[in-house]
N, C-alpha and C. Protein backbone atom coordinates (compact mmCIF):
# COMPACT_ATOMS: atom_id res chain seq x y z
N UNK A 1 12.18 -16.08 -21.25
CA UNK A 1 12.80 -15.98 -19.94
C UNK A 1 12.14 -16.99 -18.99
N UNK A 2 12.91 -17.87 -18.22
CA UNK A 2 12.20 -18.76 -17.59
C UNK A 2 12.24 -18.11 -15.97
N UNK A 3 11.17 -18.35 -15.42
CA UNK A 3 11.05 -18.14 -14.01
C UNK A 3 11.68 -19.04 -13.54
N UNK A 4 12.42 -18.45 -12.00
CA UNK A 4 13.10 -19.12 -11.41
C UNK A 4 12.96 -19.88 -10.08
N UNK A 5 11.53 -20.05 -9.92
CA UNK A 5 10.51 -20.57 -9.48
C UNK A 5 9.24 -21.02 -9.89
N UNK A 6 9.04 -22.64 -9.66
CA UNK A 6 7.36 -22.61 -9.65
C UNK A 6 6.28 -22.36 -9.05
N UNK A 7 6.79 -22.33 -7.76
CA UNK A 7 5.63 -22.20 -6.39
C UNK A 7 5.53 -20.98 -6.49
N UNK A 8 4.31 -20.04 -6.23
CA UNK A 8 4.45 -19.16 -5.92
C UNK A 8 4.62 -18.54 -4.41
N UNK A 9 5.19 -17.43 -3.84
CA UNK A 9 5.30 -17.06 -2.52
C UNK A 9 4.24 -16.63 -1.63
N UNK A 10 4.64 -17.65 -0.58
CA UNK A 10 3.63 -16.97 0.72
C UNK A 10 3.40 -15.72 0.87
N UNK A 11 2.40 -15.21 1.49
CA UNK A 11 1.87 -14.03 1.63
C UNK A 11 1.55 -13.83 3.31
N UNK A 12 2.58 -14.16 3.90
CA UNK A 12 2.58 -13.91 5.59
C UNK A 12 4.02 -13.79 5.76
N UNK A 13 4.82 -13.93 4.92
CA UNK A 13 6.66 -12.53 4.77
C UNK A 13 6.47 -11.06 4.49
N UNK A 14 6.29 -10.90 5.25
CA UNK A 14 6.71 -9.05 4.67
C UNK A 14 6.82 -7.98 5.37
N UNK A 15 7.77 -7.38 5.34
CA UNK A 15 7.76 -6.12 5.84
C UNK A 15 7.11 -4.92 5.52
N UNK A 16 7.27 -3.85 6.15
CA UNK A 16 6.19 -1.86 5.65
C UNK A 16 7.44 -1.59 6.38
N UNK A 17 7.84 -0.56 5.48
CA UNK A 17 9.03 0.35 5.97
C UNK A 17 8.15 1.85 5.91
N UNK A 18 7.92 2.79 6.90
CA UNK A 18 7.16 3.86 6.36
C UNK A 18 8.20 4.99 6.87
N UNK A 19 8.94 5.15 5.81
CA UNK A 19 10.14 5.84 5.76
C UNK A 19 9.51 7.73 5.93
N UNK A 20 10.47 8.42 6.46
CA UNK A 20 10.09 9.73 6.28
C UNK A 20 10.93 10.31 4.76
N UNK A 21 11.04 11.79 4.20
CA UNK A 21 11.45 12.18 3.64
C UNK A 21 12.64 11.40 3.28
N UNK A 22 13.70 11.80 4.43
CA UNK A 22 14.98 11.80 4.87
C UNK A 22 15.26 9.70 5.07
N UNK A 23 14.34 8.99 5.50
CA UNK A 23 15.02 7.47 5.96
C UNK A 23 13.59 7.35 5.19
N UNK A 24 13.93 5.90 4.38
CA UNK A 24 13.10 5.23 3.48
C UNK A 24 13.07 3.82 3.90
N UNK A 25 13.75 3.58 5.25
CA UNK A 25 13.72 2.22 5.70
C UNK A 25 13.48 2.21 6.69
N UNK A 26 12.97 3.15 7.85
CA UNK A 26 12.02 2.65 9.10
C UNK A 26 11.37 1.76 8.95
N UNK A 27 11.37 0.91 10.07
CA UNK A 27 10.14 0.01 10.03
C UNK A 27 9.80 0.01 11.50
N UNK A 28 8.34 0.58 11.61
CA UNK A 28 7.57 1.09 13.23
C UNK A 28 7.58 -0.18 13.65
N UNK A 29 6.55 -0.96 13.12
CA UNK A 29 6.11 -2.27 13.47
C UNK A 29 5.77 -2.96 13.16
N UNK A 30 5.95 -4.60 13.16
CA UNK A 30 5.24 -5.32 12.04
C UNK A 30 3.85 -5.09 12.19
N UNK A 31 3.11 -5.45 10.98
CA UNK A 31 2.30 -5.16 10.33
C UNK A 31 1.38 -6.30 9.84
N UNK A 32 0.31 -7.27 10.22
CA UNK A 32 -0.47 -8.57 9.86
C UNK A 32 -1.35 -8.54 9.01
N UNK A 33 -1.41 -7.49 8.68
CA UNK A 33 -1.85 -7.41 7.03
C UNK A 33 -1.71 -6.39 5.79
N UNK A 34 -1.97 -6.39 5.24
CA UNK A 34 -1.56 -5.25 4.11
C UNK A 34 -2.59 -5.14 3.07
N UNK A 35 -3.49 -4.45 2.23
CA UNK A 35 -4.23 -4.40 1.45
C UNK A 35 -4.70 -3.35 0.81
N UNK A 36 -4.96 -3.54 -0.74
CA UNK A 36 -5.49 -2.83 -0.77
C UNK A 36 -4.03 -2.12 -1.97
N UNK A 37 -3.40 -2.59 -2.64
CA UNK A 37 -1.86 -2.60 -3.58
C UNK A 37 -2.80 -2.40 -4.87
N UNK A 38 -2.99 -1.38 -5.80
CA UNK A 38 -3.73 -1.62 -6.57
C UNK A 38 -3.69 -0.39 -7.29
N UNK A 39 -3.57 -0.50 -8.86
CA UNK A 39 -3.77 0.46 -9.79
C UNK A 39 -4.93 0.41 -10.69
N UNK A 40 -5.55 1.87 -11.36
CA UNK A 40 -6.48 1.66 -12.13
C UNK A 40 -5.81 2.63 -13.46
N UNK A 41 -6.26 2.44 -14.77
CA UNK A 41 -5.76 2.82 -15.96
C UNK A 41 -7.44 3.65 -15.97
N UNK A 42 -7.27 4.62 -16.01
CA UNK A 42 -9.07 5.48 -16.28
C UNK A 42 -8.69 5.84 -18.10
N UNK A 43 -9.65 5.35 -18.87
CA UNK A 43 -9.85 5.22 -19.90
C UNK A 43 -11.29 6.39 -20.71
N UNK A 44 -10.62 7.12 -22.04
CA UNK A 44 -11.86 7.69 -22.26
C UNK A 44 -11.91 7.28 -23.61
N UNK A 45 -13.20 7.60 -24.40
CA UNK A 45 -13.88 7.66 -25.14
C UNK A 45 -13.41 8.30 -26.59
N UNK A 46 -13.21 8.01 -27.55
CA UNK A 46 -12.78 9.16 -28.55
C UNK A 46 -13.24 8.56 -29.69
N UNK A 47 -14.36 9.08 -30.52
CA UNK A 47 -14.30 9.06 -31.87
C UNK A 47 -14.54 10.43 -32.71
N UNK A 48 -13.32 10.08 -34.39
CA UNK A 48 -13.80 11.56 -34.85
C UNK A 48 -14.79 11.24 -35.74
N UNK A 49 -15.53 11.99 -36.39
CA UNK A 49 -17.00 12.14 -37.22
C UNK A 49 -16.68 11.79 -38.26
N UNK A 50 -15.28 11.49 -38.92
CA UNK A 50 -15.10 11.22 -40.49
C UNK A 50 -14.25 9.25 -40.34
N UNK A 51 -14.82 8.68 -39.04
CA UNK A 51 -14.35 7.18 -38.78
C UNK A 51 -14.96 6.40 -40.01
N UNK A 52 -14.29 5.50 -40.54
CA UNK A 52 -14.93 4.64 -41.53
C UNK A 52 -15.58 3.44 -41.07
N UNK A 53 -14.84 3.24 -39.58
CA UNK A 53 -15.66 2.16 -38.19
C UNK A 53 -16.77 2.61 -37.81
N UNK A 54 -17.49 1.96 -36.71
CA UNK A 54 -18.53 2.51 -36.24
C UNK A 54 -18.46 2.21 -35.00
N UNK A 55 -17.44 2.43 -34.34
CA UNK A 55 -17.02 2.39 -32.88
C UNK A 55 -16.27 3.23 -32.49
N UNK A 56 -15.99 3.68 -30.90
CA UNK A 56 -15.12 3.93 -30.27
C UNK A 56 -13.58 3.69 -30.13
N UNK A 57 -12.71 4.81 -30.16
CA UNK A 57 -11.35 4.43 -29.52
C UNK A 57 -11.23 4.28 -28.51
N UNK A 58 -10.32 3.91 -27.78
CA UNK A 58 -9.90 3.92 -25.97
C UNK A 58 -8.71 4.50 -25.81
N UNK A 59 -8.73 5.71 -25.45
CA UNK A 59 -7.57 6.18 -24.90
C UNK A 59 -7.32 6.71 -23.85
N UNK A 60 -6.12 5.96 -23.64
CA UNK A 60 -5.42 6.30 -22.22
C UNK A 60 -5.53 7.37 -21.51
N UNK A 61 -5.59 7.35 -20.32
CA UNK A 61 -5.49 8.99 -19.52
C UNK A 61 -4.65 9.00 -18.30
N UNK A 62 -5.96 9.32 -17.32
CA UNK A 62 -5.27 9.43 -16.04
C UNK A 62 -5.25 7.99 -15.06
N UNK A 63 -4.13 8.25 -14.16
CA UNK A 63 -4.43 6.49 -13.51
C UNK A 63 -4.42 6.66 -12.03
N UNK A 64 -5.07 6.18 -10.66
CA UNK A 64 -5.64 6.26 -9.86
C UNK A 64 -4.77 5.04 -9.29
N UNK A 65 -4.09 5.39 -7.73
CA UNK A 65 -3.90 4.43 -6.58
C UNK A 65 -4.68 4.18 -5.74
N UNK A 66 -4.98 2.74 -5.70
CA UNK A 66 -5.90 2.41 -4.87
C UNK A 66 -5.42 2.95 -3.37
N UNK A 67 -6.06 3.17 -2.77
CA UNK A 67 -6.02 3.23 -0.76
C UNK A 67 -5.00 2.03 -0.42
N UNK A 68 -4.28 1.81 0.26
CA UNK A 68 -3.63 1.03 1.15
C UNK A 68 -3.86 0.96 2.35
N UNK A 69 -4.38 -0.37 2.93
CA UNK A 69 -4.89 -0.30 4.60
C UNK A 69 -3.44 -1.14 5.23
N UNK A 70 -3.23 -1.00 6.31
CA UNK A 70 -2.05 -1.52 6.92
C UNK A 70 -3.02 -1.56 8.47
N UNK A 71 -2.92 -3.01 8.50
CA UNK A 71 -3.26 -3.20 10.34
C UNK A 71 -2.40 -4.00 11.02
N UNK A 72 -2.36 -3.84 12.05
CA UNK A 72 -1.47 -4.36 12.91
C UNK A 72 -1.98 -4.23 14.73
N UNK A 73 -1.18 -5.42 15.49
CA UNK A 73 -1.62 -5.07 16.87
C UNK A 73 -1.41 -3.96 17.84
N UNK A 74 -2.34 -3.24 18.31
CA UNK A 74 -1.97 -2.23 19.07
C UNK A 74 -0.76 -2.55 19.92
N UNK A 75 0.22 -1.96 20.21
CA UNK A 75 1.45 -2.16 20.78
C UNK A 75 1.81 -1.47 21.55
N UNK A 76 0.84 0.38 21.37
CA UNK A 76 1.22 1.13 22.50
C UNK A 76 2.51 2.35 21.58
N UNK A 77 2.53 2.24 20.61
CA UNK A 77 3.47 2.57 19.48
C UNK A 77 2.17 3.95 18.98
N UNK A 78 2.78 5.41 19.28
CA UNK A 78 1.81 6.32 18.92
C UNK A 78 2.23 7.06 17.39
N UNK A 79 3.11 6.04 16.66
CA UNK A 79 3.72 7.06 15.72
C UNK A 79 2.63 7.12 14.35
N UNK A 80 1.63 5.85 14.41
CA UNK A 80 0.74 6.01 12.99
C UNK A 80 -0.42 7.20 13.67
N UNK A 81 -1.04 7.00 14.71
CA UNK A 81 -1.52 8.20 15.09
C UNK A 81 -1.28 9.78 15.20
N UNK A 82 0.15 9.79 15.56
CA UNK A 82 0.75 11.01 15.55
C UNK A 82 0.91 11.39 14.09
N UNK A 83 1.15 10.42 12.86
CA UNK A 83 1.59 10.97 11.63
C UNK A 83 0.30 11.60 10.90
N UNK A 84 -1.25 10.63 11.48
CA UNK A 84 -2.43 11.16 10.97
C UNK A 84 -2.63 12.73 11.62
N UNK A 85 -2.44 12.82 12.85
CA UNK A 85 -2.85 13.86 13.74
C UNK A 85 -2.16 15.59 13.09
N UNK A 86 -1.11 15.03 12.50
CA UNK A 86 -0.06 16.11 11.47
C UNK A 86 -0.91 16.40 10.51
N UNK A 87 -0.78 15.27 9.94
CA UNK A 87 -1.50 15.50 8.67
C UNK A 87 -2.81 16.18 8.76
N UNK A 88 -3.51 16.04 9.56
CA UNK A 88 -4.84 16.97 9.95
C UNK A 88 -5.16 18.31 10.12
N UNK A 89 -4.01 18.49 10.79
CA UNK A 89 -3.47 19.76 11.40
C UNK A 89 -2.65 20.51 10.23
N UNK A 90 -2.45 20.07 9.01
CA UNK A 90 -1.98 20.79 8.01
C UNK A 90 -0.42 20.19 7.73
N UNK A 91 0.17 19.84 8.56
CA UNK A 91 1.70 19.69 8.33
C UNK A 91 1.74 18.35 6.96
N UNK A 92 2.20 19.32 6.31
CA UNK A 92 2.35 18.09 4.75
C UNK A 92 3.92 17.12 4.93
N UNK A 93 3.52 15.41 5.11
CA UNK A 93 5.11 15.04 5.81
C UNK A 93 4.43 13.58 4.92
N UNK A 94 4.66 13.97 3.54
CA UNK A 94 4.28 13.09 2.72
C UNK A 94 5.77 11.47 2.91
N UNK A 95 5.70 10.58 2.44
CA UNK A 95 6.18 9.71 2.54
C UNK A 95 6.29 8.40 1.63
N UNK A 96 7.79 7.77 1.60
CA UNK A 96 7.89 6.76 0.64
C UNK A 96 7.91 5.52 1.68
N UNK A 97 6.58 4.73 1.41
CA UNK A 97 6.42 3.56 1.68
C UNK A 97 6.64 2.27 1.12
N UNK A 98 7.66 1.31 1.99
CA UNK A 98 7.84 0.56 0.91
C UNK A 98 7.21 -0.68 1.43
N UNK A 99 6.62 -1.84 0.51
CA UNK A 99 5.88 -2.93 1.59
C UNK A 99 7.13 -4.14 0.47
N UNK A 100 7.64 -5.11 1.69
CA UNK A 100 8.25 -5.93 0.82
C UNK A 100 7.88 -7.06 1.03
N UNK A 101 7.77 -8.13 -0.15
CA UNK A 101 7.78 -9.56 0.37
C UNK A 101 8.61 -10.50 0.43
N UNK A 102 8.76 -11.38 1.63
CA UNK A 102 10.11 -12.32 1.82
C UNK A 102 9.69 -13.62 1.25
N UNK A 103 10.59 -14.22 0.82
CA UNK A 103 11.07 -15.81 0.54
C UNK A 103 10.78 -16.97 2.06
N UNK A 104 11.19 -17.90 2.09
CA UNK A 104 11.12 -18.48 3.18
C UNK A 104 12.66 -18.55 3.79
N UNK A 105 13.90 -17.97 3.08
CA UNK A 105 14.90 -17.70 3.76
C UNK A 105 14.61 -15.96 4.03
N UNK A 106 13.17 -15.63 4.50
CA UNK A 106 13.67 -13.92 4.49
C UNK A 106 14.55 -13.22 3.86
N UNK A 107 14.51 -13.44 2.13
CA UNK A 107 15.35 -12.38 1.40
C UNK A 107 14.02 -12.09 0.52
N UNK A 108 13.89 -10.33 -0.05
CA UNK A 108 12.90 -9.77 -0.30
C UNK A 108 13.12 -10.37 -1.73
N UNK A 109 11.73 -10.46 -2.13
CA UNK A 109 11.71 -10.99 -3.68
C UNK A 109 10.71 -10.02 -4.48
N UNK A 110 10.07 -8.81 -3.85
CA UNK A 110 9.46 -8.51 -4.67
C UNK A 110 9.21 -7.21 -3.62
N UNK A 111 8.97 -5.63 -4.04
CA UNK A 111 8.55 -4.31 -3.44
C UNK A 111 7.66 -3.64 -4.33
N UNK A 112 6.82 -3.13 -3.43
CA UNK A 112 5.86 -2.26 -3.52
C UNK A 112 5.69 -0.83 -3.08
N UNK A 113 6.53 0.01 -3.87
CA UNK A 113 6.71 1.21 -3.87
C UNK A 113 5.64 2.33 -3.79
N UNK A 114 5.09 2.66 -2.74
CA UNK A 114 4.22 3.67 -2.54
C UNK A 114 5.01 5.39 -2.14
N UNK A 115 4.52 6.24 -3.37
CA UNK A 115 5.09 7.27 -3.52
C UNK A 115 4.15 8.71 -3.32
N UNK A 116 4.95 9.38 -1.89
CA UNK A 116 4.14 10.21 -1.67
C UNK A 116 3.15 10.12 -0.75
N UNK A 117 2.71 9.02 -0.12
CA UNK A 117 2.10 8.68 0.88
C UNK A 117 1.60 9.21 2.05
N UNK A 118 0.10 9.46 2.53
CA UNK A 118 -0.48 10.10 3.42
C UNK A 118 -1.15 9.36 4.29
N UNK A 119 -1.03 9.28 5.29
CA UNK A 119 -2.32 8.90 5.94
C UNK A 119 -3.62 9.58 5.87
N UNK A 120 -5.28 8.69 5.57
CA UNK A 120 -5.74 9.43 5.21
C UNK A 120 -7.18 8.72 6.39
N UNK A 121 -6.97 7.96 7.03
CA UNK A 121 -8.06 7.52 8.29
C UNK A 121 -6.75 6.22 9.08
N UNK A 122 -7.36 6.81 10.04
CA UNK A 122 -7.13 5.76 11.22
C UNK A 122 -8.12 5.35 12.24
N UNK A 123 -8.31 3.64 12.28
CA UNK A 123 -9.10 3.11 12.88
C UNK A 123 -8.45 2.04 14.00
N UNK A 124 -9.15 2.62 15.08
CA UNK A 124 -8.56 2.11 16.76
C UNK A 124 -9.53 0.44 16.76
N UNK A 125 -9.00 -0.22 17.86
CA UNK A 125 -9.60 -1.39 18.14
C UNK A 125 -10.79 -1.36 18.75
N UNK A 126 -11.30 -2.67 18.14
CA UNK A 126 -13.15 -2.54 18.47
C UNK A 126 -12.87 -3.31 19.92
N UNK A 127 -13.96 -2.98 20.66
CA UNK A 127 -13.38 -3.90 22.32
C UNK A 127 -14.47 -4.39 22.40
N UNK A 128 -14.32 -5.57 22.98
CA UNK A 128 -15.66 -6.59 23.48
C UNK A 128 -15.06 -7.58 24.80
N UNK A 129 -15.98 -7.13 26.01
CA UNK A 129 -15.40 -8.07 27.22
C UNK A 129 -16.11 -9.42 26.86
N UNK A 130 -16.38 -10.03 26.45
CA UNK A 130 -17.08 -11.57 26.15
C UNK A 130 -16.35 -12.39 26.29
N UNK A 131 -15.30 -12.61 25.45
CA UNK A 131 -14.05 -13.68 25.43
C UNK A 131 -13.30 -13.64 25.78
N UNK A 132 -12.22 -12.20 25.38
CA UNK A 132 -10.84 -12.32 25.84
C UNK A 132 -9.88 -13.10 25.05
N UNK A 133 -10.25 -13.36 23.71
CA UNK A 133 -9.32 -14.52 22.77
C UNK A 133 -8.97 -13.50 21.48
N UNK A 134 -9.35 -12.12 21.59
CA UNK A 134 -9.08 -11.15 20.17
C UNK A 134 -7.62 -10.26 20.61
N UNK A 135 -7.09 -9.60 19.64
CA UNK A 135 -6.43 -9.00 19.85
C UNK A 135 -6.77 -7.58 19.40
N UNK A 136 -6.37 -6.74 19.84
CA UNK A 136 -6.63 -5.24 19.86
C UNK A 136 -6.00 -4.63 18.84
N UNK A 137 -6.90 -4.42 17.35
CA UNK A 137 -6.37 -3.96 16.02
C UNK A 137 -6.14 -2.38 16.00
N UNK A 138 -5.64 -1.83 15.28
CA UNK A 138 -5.51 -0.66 14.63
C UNK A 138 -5.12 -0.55 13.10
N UNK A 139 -5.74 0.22 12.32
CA UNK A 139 -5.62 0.30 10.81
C UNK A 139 -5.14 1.95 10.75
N UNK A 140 -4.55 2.01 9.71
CA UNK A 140 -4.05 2.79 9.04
C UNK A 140 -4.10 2.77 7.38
N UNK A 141 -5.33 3.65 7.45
CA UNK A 141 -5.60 3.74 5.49
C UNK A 141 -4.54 4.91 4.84
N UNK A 142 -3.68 4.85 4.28
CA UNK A 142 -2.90 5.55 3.12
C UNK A 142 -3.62 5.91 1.61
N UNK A 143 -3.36 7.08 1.28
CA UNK A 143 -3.59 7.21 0.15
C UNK A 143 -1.59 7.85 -0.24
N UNK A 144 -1.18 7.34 -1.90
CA UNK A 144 -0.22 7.44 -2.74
C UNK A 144 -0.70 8.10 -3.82
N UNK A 145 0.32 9.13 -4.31
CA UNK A 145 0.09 9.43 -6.03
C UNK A 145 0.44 8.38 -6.79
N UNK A 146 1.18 7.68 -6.26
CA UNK A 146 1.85 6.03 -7.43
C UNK A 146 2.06 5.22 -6.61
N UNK A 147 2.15 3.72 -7.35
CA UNK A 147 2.72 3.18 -6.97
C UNK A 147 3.15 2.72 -8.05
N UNK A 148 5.01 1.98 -7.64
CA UNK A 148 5.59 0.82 -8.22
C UNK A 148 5.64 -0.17 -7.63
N UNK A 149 5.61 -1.45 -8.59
CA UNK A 149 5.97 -2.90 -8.27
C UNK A 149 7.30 -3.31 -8.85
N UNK A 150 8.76 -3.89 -8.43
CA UNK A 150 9.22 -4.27 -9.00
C UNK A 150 9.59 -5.86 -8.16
N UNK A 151 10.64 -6.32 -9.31
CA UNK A 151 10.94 -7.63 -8.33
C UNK A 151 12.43 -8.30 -8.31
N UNK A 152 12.90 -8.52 -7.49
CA UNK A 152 14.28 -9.31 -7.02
C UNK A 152 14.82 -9.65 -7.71
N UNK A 153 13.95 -11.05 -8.20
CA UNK A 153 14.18 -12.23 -8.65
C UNK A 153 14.75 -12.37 -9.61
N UNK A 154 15.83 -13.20 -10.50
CA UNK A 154 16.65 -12.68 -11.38
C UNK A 154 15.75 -14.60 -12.54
């Protein structure tokens, strides 16, 4: 199968849709970074006592989503705060997040399906009167039971 590209794509296109139950395509606000997309395969140990090897098997088990951090400029927008503040308070308002990346004509070429999604810390902007040349961050760490990757591109 030949790719239908050589370059690979920029990584400053993309949208976060942080959909509720019910809408899977909100999008609060853009978003200037994203990190943190990542699976682990947790692997165990197995040998039986009658092996004619003298090593270990590896077998598969359980698999682990990395954290997802999402930051962006404070805007005055209270909805990633309000969704942590739920979540604290007990209200379970789990969520399908989707992060996509664009082409340079803005058509998505590739999603990142986060399933089940919580907020699990939120971090406000650090302030310093010195300069006046920063902008005022906020993060939002997610934890997912899964994620998928799929892609566009034909």
């Amino acid at each position: 199968m030949a790719l239908s590209r050589e370059n690979p794509y920029g990584a400053f296109n993309f949208t976060v849709a942080l959909g509720t139950t019910a809408d899977t395509s909100s999008v609060v606000a853009g978003f200037s970074d994203v990190s943190g997309l990542g699976n682990e395969v947790k692997f165990s140990e197995y040998r039986n006592g009658n092996e004619k090897v003298n090593h270990v098997r590896k077998i598969a088990n359980v698999n682990v989503t990395d954290d997802v951090t999402l930051k962006r400029g404070v805007v005055g927008d209270l909805s990633l705060f309000t969704w942590l503040t739920s979540t604290r308070t007990g209200v379970f308002d789990p969520r399908t997040v989707i992060i996509s990346l664009l082409d340079e004509k803005r058509d998505t070429v590739c999603k990142w399906t986060l399933t089940n999604a919580q907020p699990k810390k939120w971090v406000g902007p650090t302030m310093a009167a010195k300069g006046g040349g920063e902008v005022a961050m906020e993060e939002l760490h997610l934890v997912a039971e899964q994620i998928d990757f799929t892609s566009t591109v034909q």
